[in-house]
Protein backbone atom coordinates (compact mmCIF):
# COMPACT_ATOMS: atom_id res chain seq x y z
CA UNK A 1 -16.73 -10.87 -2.27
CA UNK A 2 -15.79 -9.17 1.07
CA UNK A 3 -18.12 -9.59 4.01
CA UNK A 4 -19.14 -5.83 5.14
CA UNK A 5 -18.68 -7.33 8.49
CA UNK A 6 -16.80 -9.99 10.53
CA UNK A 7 -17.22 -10.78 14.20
CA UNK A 8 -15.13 -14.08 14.87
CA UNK A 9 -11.09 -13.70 14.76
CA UNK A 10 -9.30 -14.75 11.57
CA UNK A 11 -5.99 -16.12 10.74
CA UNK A 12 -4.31 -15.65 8.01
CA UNK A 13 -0.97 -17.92 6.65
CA UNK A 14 1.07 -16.12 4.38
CA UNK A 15 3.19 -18.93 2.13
CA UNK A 16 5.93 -16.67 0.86
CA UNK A 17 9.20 -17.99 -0.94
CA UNK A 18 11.41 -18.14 1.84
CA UNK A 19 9.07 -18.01 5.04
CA UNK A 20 5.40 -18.92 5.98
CA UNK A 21 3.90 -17.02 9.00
CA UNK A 22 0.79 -16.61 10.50
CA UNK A 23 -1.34 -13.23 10.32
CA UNK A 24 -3.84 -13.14 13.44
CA UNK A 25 -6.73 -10.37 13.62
CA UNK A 26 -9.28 -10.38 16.17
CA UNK A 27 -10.05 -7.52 18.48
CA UNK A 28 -8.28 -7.74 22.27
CA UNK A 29 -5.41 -9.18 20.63
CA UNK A 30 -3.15 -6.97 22.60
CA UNK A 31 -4.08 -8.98 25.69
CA UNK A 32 -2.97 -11.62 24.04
CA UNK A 33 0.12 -11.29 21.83
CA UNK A 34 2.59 -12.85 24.47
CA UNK A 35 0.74 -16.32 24.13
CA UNK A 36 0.50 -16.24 20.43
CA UNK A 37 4.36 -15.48 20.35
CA UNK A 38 4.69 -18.26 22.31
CA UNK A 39 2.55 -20.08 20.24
CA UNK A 40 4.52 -19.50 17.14
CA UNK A 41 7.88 -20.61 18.68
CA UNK A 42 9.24 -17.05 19.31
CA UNK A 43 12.62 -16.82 20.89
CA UNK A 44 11.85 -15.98 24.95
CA UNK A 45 14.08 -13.26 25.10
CA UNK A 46 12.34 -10.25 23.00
CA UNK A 47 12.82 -6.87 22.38
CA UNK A 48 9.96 -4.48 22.02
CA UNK A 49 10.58 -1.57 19.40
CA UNK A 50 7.85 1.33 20.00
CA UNK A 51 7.79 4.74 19.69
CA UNK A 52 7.21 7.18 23.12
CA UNK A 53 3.66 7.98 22.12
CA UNK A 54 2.34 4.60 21.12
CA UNK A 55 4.13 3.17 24.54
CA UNK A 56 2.16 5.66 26.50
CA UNK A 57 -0.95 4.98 24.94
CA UNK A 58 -0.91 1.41 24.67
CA UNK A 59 2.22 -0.17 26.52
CA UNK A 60 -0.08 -0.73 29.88
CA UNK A 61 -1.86 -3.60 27.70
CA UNK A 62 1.76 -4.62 25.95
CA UNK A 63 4.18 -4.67 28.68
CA UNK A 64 3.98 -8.08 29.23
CA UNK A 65 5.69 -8.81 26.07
CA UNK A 66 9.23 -8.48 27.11
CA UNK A 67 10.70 -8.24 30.43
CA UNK A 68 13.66 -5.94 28.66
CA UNK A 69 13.53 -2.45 28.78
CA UNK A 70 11.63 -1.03 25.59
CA UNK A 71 13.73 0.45 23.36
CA UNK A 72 11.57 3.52 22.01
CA UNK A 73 11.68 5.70 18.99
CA UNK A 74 10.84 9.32 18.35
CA UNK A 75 7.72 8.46 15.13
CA UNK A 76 7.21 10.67 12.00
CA UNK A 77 8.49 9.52 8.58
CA UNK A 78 11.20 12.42 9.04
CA UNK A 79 12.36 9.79 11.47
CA UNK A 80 12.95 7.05 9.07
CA UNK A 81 16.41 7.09 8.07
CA UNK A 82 19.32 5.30 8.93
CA UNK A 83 20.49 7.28 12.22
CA UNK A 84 17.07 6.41 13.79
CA UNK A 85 18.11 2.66 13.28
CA UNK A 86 21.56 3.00 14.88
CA UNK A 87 19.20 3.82 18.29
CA UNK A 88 17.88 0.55 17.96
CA UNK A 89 20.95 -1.00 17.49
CA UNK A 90 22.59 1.13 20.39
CA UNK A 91 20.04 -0.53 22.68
CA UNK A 92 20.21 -3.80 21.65
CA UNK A 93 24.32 -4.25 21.64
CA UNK A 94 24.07 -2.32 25.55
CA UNK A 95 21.54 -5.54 26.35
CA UNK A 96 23.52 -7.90 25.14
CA UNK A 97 20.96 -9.66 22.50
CA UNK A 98 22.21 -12.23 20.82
CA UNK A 99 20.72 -14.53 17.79
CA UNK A 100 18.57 -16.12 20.89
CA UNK A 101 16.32 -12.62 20.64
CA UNK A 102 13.84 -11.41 19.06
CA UNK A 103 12.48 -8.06 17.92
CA UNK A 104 8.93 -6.88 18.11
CA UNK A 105 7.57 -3.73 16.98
CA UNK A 106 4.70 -2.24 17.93
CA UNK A 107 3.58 1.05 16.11
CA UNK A 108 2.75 2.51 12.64
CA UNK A 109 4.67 2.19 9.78
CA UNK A 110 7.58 3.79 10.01
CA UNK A 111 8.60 2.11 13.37
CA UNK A 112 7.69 -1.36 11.55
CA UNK A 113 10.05 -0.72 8.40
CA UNK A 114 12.98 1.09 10.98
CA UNK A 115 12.32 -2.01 13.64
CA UNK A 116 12.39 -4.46 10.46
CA UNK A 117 15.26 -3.03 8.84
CA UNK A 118 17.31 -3.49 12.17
CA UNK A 119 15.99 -7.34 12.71
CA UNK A 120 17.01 -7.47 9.14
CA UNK A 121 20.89 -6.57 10.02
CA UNK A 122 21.36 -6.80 13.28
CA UNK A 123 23.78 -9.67 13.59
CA UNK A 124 22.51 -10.84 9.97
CA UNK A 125 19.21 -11.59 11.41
CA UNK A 126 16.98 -11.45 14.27
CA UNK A 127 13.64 -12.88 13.98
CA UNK A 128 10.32 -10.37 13.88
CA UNK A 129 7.03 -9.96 15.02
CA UNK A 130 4.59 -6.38 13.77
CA UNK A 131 1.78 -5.51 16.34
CA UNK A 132 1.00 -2.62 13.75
CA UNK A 133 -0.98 -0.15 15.83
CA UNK A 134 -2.09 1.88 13.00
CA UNK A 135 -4.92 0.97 10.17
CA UNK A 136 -2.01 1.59 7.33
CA UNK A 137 0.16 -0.63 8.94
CA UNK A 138 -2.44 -3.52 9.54
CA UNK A 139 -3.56 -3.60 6.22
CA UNK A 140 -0.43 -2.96 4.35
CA UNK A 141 2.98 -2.66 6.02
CA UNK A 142 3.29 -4.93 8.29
CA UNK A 143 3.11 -7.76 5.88
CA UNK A 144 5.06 -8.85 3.19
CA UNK A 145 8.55 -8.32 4.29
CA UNK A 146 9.55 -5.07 3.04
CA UNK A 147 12.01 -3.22 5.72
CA UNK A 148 14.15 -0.06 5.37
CA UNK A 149 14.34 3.52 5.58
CA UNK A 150 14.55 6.52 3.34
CA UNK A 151 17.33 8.54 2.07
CA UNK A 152 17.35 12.62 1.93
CA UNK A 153 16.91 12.15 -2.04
CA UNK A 154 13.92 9.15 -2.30
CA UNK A 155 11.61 7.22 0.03
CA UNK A 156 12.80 3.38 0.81
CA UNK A 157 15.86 3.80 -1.19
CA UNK A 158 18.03 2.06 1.90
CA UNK A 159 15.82 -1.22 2.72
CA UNK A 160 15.73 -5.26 2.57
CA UNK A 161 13.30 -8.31 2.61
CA UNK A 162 12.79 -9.75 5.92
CA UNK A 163 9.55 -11.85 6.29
CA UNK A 164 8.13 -12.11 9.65
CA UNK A 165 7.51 -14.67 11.99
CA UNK A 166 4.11 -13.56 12.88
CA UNK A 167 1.86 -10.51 12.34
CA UNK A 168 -0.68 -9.59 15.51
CA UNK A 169 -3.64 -7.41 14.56
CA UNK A 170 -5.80 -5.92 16.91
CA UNK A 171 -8.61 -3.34 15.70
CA UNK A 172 -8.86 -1.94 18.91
CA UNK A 173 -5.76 -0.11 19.34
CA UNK A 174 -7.13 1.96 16.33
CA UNK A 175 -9.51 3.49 19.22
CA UNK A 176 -6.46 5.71 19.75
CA UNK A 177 -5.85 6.88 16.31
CA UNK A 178 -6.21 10.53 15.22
CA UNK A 179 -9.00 11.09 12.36
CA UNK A 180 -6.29 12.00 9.94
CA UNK A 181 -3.95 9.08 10.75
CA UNK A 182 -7.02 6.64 10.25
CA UNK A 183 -7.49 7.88 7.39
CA UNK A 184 -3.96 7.62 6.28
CA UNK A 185 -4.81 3.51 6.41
CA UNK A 186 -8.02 4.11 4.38
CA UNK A 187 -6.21 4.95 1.70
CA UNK A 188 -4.38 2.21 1.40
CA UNK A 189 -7.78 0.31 2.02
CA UNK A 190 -9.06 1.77 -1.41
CA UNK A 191 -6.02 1.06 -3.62
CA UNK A 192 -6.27 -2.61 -2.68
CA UNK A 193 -9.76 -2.31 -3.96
CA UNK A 194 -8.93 -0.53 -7.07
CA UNK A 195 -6.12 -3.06 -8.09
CA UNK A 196 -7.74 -6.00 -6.90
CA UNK A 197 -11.60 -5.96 -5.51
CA UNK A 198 -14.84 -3.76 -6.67
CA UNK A 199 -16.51 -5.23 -3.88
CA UNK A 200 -14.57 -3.79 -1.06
CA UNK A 201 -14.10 -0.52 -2.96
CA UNK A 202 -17.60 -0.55 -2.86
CA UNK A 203 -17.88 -1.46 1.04
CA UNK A 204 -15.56 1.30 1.73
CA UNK A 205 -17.68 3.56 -0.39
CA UNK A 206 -20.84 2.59 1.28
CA UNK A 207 -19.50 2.37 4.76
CA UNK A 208 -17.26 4.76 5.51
CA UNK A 209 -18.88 6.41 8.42
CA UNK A 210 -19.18 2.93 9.92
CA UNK A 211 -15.25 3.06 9.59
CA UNK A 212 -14.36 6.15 11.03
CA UNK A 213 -16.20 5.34 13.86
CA UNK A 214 -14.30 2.52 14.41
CA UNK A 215 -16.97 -0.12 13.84
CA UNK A 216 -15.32 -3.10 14.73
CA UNK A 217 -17.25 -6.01 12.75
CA UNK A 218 -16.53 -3.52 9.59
CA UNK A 219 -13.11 -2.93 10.52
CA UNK A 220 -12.55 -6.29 10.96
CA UNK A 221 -14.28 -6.96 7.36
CA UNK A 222 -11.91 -4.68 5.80
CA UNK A 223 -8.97 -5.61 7.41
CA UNK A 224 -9.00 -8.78 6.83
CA UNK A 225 -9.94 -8.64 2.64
CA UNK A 226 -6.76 -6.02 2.19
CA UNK A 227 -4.90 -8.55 4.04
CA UNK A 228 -6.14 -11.39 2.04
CA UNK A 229 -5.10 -9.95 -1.12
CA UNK A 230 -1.66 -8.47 -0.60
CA UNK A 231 -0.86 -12.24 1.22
CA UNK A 232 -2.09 -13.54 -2.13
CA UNK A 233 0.27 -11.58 -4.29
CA UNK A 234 3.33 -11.86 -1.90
CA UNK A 235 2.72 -15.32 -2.38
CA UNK A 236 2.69 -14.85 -6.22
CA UNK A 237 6.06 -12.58 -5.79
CA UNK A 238 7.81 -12.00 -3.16
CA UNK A 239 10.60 -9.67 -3.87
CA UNK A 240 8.62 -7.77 -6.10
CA UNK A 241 9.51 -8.80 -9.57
CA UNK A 242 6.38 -9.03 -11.47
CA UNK A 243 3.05 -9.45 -9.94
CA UNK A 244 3.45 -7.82 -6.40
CA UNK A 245 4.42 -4.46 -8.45
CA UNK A 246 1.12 -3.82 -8.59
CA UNK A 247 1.01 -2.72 -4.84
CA UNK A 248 2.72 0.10 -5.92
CA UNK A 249 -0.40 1.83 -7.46
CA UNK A 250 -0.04 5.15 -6.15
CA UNK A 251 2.92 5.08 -4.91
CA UNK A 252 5.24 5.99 -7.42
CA UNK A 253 4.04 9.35 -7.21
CA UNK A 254 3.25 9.28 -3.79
CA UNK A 255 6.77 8.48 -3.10
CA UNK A 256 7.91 11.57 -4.85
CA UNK A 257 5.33 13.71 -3.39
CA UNK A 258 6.71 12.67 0.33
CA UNK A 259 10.49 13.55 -1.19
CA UNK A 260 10.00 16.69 -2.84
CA UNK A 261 7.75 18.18 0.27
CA UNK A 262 10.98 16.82 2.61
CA UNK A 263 8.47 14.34 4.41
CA UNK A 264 7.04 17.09 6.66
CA UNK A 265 3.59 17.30 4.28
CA UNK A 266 2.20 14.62 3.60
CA UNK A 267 0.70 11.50 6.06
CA UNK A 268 1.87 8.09 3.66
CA UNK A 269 -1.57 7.51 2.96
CA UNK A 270 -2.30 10.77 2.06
CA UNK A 271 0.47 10.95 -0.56
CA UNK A 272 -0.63 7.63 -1.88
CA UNK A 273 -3.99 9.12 -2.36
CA UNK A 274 -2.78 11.87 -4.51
CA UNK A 275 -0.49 9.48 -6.59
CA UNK A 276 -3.52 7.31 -7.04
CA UNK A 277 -5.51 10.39 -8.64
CA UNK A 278 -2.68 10.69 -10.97
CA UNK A 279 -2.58 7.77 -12.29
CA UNK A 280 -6.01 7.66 -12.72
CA UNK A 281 -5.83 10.55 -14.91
CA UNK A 282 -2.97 8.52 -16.74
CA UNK A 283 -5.66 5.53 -17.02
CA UNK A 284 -8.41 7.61 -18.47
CA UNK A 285 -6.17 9.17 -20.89
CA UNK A 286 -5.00 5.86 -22.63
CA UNK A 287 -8.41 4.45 -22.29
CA UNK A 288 -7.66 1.76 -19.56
CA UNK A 289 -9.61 3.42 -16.80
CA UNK A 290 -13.13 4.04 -17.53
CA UNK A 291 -13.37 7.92 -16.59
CA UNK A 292 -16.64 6.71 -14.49
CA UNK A 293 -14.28 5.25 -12.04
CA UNK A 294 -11.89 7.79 -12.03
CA UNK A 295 -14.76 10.17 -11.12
CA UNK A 296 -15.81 7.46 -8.36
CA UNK A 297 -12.59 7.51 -7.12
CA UNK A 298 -11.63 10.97 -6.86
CA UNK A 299 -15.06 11.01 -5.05
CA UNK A 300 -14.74 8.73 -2.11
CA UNK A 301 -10.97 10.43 -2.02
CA UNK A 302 -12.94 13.63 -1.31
CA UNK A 303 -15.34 12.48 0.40
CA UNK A 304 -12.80 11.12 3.64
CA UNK A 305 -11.29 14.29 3.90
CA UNK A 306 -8.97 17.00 2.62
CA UNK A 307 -5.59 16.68 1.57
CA UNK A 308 -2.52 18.45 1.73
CA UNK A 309 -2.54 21.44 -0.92
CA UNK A 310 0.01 20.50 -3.69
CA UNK A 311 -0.68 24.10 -6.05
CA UNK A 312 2.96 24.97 -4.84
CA UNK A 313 4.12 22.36 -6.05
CA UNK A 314 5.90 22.14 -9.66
CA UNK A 315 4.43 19.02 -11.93
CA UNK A 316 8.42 18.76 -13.67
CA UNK A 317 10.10 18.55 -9.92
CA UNK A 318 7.43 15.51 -8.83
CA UNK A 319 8.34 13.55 -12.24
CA UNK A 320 11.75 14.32 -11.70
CA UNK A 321 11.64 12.63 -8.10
CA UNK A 322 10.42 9.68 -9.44
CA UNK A 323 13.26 8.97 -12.06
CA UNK A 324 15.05 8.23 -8.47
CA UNK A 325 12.11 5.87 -7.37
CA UNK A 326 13.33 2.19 -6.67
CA UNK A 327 10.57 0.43 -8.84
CA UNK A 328 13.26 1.53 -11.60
CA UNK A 329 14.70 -1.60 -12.99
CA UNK A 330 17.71 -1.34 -15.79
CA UNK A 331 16.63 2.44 -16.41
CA UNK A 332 13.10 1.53 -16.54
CA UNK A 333 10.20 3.02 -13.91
CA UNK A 334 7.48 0.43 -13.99
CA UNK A 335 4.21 2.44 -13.50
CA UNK A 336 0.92 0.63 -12.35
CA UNK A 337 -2.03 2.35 -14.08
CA UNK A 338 -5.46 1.61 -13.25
CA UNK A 339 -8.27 -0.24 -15.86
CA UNK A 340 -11.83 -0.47 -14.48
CA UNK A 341 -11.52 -0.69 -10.97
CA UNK A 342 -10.53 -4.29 -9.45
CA UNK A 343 -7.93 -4.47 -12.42
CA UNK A 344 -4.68 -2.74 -13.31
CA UNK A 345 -1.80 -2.83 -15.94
CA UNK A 346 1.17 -2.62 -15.84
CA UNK A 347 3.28 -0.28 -18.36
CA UNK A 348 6.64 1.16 -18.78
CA UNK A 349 6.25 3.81 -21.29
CA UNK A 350 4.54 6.13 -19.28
CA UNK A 351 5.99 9.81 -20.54
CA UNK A 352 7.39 12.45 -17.97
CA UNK A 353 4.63 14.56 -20.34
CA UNK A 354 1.98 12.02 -19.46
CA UNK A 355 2.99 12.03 -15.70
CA UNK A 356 3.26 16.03 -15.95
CA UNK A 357 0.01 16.14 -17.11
CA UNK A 358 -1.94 14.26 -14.56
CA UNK A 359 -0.36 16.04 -11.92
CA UNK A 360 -1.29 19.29 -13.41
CA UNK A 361 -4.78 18.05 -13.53
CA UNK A 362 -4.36 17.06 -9.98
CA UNK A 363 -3.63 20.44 -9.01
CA UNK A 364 -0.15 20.81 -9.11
CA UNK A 365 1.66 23.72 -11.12
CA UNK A 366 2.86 23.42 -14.76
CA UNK A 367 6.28 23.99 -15.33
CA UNK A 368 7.68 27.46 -15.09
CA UNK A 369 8.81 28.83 -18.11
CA UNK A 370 12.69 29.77 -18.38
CA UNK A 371 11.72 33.67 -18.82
CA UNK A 372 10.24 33.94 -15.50
């Protein structure tokens, strides 16, 4: 059961397949992040990957990390496609890194999958550290490997596996984050509850204005139980052939909610939050979910804030978004539905007609008919 709070630092090891690397969380870790690289045998010469308004914000406390020039990115998930990672590779070639370097990226995540995705390739391989600077990214993102970028016609559709060599968590760079980013992370904070804990759904639940003020014992509660459990099921699965599908609750059609609205709408989070309601309404509707839960979570969704209005949006072009999503394996989408919350299943016979009507219930629009 999750602590509601934690005041002592905590380390992590995450024993995946093909690497092990430490996860360190303990607030003022920013002061610290060029001795813990050094600690975990990081190459001297390293290459910070930022984006111009996390640099401004927090660089002053990060610039010790390389003596290189930062190479900095514009942010946005509009951002994340493959041109975006030719700038990183443009700076790196003109300074001459070799396999001797080292990439670290410090911001949300879509500078952690773009900076990833280029450690990933960039001579077949440069070793990576995440200082993820927003909550999303230090509970979810930043660990586990997955890198890449999205394509005009799907989210992550262009990506790879590269595990890091270390992941540095501070909760006070969250100070800086905007309400709506913060609560982008929270999100993510109640899916890993849903699939995997009633206790820290319940923390959330009962704490949440402890959270948005940025309590840092609670924070650092919460933090660290998300990052417990996604370590545990990376090390179950690492390149997401059974077990670790279950992170994807939400996201299938949260994914197509980003594509279909151009990524311009929705905050990640925020579209995970509406897929999560829909498959809720999928789990009540087979009789996995007790409708209870769904009602408790479609509260504490509400209750954190609005989200983006999806009543323009037609149910029929969502589902069709998702027959593009990459959890499709040999023509089949693998769709994590929710049972009572702390459990899920897994099924993949989930109906475009089922997925239509959640969405509708959601608040999306029904399918126009051909006469109008």
């Amino acid at each position: 059961m999750p602590s509601s709070a934690r005041t002592g630092p905590v380390r992590l090891t995450v024993r995946a397949a093909s690497a092990q690397y430490p996860v360190d969380i303990a607030p003022g870790n920013s002061d610290r992040v060029s001795d813990l690289l050094d600690d975990c045998g990081l190459p001297r010469r390293r290459f910070v990957v930022s984006s111009a308004g996390v640099w401004r914000l927090h660089g002053h406390r990060l610039h010790t990390v390389t003596l290189e020039e930062p190479i900095l990115l514009p942010d946005g998930e509009r951002f994340k496609h493959l041109g975006t990672v030719g700038r990183i590779y443009d700076g790196l070639i003109r300074a001459q890194a070799d396999r001797g370097s080292a990439i670290v990226a410090i911001g949300g995540g879509v500078v952690g999958d773009v900076a990833g995705f280029a450690a990933a390739t960039f001579l077949r391989g440069l070793p990576l550290v995440h200082v993820p600077t927003t909550l999303l990214a230090q509970v979810d993102s930043a660990i586990g490997g997955k890198v890449g970028v999205n394509h005009p016609m799907g989210k992550n559709l262009i990506g790879a596996f590269h595990q890091p060599a270390a992941v540095i968590i501070d909760p006070e760079l969250l100070g800086t984050l905007p309400r709506r980013e913060f609560r982008g992370g929270l999100y993510e904070v109640v899916k890993y509850g849903v699939i995997a804990s009633r206790p820290l759904f319940d923390l959330v639940s009962a704490q949440l204005k402890l959270l948005f003020a940025r309590d840092s014992p609670v924070l650092m509660g919460v933090i660290a139980e998300s990052c417990a459990i996604k370590a545990s099921v990376i090390e179950q699965d690492e390149r997401e052939l059974g077990p670790r599908r279950i992170l994807n609750f939400g996201h299938t059609a949260g994914h197509a909610l980003e594509a279909v609205t151009k990524f311009r709408r929705f905050r990640h989070g925020e579209a995970v939050a509406c897929g999560m309601l829909a498959a809720a309404e999928v789990g009540v509707a087979r009789g996995l979910m007790p409708p209870a839960d769904r009602d408790a979570l479609a509260a504490l969704i509400t209750t954190m804030g609005p989200l983006p209005p999806v009543a323009d949006l037609e149910a029929s072009q969502v589902v069709e978004a998702m027959g593009r999503d990459k959890k499709i394996v040999a023509g089949t989408l693998h769709f994590v539905l929710p049972g009572p919350i702390g459990s899920t299943h897994m099924a993949t016979d989930v109906t475009s007609v089922e997925l239509q009507r959640a969405l509708v219930r959601i608040g999306l629009r029904p399918e126009r008919s051909r006469t109008e």
